[in-house]
N, C-alpha and C. Protein backbone atom coordinates (compact mmCIF):
# COMPACT_ATOMS: atom_id res chain seq x y z
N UNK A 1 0.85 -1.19 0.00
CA UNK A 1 0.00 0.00 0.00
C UNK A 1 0.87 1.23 0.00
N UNK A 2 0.92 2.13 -0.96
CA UNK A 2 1.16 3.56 -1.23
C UNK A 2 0.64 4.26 -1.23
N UNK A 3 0.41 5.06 -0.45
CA UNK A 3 -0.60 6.90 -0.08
C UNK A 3 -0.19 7.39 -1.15
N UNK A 4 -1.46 7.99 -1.91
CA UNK A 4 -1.31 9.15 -2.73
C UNK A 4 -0.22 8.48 -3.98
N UNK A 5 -0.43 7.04 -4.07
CA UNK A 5 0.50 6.48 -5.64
C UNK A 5 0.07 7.39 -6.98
N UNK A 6 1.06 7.82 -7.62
CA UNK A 6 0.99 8.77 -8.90
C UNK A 6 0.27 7.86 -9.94
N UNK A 7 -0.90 8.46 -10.84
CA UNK A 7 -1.01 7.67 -12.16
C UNK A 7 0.03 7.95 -12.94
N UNK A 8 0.68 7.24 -14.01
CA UNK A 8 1.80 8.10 -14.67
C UNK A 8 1.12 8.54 -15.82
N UNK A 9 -0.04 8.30 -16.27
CA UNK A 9 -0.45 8.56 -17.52
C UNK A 9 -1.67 9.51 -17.26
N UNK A 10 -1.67 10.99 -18.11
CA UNK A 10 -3.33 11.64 -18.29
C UNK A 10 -4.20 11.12 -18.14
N UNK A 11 -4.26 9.97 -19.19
CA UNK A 11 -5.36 9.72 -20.04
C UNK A 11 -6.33 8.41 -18.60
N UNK A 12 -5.29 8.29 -17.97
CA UNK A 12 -5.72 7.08 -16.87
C UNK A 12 -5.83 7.96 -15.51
N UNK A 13 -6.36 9.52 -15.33
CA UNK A 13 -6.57 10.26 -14.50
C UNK A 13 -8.18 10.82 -14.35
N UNK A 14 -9.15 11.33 -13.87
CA UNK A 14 -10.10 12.16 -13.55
C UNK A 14 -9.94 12.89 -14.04
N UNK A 15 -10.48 14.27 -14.99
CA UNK A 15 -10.32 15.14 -14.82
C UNK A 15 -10.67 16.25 -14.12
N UNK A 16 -9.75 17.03 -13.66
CA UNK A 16 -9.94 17.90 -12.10
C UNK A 16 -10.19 16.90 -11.04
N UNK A 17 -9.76 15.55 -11.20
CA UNK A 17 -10.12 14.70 -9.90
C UNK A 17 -11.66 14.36 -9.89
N UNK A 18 -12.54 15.04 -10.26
CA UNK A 18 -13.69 14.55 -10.11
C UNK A 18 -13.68 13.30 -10.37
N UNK A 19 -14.84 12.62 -9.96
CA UNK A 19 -15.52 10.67 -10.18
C UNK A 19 -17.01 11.01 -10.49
N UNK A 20 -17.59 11.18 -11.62
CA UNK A 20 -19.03 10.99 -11.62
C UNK A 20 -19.24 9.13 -11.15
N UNK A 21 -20.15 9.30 -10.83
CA UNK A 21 -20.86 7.56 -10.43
C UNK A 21 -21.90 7.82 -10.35
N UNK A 22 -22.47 6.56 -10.29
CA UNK A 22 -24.15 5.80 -10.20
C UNK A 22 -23.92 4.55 -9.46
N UNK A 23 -24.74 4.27 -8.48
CA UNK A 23 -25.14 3.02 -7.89
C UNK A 23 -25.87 2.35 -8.30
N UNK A 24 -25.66 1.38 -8.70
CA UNK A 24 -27.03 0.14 -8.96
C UNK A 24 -27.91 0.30 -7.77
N UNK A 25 -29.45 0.01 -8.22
CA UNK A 25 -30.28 0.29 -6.80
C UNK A 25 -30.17 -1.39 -6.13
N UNK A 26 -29.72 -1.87 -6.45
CA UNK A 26 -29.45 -3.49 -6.03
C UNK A 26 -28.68 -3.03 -4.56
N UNK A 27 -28.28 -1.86 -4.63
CA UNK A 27 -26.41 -1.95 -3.73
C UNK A 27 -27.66 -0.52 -2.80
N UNK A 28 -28.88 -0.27 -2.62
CA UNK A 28 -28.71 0.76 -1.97
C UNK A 28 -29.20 0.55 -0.54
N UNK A 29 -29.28 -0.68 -0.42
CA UNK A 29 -29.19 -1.61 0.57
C UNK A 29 -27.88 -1.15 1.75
N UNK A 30 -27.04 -1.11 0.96
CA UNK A 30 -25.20 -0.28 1.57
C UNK A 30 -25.38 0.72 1.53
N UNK A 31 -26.37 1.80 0.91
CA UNK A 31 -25.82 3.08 0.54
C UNK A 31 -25.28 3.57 0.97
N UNK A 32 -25.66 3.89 2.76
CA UNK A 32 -24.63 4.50 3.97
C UNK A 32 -23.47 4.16 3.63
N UNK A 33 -22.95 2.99 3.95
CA UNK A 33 -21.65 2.80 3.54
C UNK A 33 -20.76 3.05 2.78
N UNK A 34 -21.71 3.24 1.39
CA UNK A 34 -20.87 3.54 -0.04
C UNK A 34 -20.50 5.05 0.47
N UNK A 35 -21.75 6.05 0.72
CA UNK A 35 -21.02 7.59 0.55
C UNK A 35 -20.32 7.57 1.52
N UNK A 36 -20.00 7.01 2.85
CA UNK A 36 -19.14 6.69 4.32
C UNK A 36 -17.54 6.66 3.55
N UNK A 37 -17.70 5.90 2.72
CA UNK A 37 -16.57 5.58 1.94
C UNK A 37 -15.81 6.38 0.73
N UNK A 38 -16.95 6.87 0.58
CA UNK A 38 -16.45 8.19 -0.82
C UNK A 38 -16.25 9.46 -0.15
N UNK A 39 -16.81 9.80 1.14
CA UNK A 39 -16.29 10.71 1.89
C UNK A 39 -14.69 10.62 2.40
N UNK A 40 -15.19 9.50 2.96
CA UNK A 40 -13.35 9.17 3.54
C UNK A 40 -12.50 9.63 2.37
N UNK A 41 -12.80 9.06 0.89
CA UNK A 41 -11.75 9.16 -0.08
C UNK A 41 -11.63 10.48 -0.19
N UNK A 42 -13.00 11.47 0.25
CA UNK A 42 -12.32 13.09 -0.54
C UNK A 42 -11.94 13.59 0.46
N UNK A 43 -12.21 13.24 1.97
CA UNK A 43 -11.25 13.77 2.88
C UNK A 43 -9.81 13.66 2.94
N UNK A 44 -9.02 12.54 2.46
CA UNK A 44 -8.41 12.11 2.50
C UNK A 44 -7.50 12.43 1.10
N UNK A 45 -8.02 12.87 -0.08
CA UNK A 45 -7.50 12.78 -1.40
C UNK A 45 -7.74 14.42 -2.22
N UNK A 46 -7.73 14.72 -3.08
CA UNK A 46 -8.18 15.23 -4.09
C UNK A 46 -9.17 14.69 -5.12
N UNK A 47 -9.41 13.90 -4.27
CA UNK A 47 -10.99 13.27 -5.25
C UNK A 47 -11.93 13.78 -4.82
N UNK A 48 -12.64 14.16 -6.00
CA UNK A 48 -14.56 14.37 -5.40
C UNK A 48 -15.23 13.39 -6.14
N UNK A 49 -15.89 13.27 -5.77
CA UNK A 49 -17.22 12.25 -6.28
C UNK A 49 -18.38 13.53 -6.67
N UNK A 50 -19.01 12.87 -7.92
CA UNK A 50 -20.59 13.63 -8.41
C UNK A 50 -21.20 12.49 -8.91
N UNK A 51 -22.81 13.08 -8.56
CA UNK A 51 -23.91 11.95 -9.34
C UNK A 51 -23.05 11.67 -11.03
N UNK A 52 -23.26 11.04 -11.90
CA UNK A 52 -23.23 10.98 -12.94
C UNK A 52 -24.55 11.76 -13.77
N UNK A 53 -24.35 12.67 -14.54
CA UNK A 53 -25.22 13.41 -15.17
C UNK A 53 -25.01 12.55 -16.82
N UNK A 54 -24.47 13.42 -17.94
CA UNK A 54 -24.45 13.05 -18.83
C UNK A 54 -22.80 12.45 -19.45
N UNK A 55 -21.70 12.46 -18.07
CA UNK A 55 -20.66 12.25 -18.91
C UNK A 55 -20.55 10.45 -19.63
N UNK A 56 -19.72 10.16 -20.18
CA UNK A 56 -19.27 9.11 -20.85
C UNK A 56 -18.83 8.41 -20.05
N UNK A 57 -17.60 8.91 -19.18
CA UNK A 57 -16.82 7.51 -17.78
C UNK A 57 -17.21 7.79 -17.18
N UNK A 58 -17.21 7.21 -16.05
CA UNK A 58 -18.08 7.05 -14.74
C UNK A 58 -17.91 6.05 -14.00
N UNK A 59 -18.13 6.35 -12.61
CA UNK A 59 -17.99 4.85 -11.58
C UNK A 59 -19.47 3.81 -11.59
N UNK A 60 -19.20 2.83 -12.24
CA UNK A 60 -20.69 2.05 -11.48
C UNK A 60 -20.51 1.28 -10.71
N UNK A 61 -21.24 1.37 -9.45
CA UNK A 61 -21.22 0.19 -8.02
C UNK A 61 -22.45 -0.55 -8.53
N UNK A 62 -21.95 -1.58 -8.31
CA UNK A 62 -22.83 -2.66 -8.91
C UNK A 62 -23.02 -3.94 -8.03
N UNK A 63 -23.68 -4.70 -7.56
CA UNK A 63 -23.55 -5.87 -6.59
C UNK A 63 -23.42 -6.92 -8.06
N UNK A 64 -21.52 -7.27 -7.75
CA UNK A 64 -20.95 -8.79 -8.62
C UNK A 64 -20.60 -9.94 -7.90
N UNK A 65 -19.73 -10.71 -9.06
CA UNK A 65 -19.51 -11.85 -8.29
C UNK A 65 -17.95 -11.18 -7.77
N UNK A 66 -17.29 -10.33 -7.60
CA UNK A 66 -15.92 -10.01 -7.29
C UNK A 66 -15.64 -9.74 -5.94
């Protein structure tokens, strides 16, 4: 584990750090947990998290087999 590990590449970065996402409603069962967890990350990071509106990438939480 490395704090704050560099991407080396743009193209494999956020831009401005943002994360749009969507939850599967399967997972909102966790929900607490999920934003518990995406908070920690922007306290902790230069990440923000946003709903997903209309962009193209995006995070989906999804309940898998992983």
């Amino acid at each position: 584990w490395q704090e704050r590990s560099a991407v080396p590449r743009d193209s494999q970065r956020w831009p401005n750090g943002v994360v749009p996402y969507v939850v599967d409603p399967a997972r909102y069962d966790i929900w607490f947990l999920i934003m518990r967890a995406m908070r920690h990350i922007e306290d902790n990071s230069c990440i923000r998290f946003v709903h997903k509106t209309k962009e193209h990438d995006y995070l989906s939480i999804f309940k898998g087999d992983g």
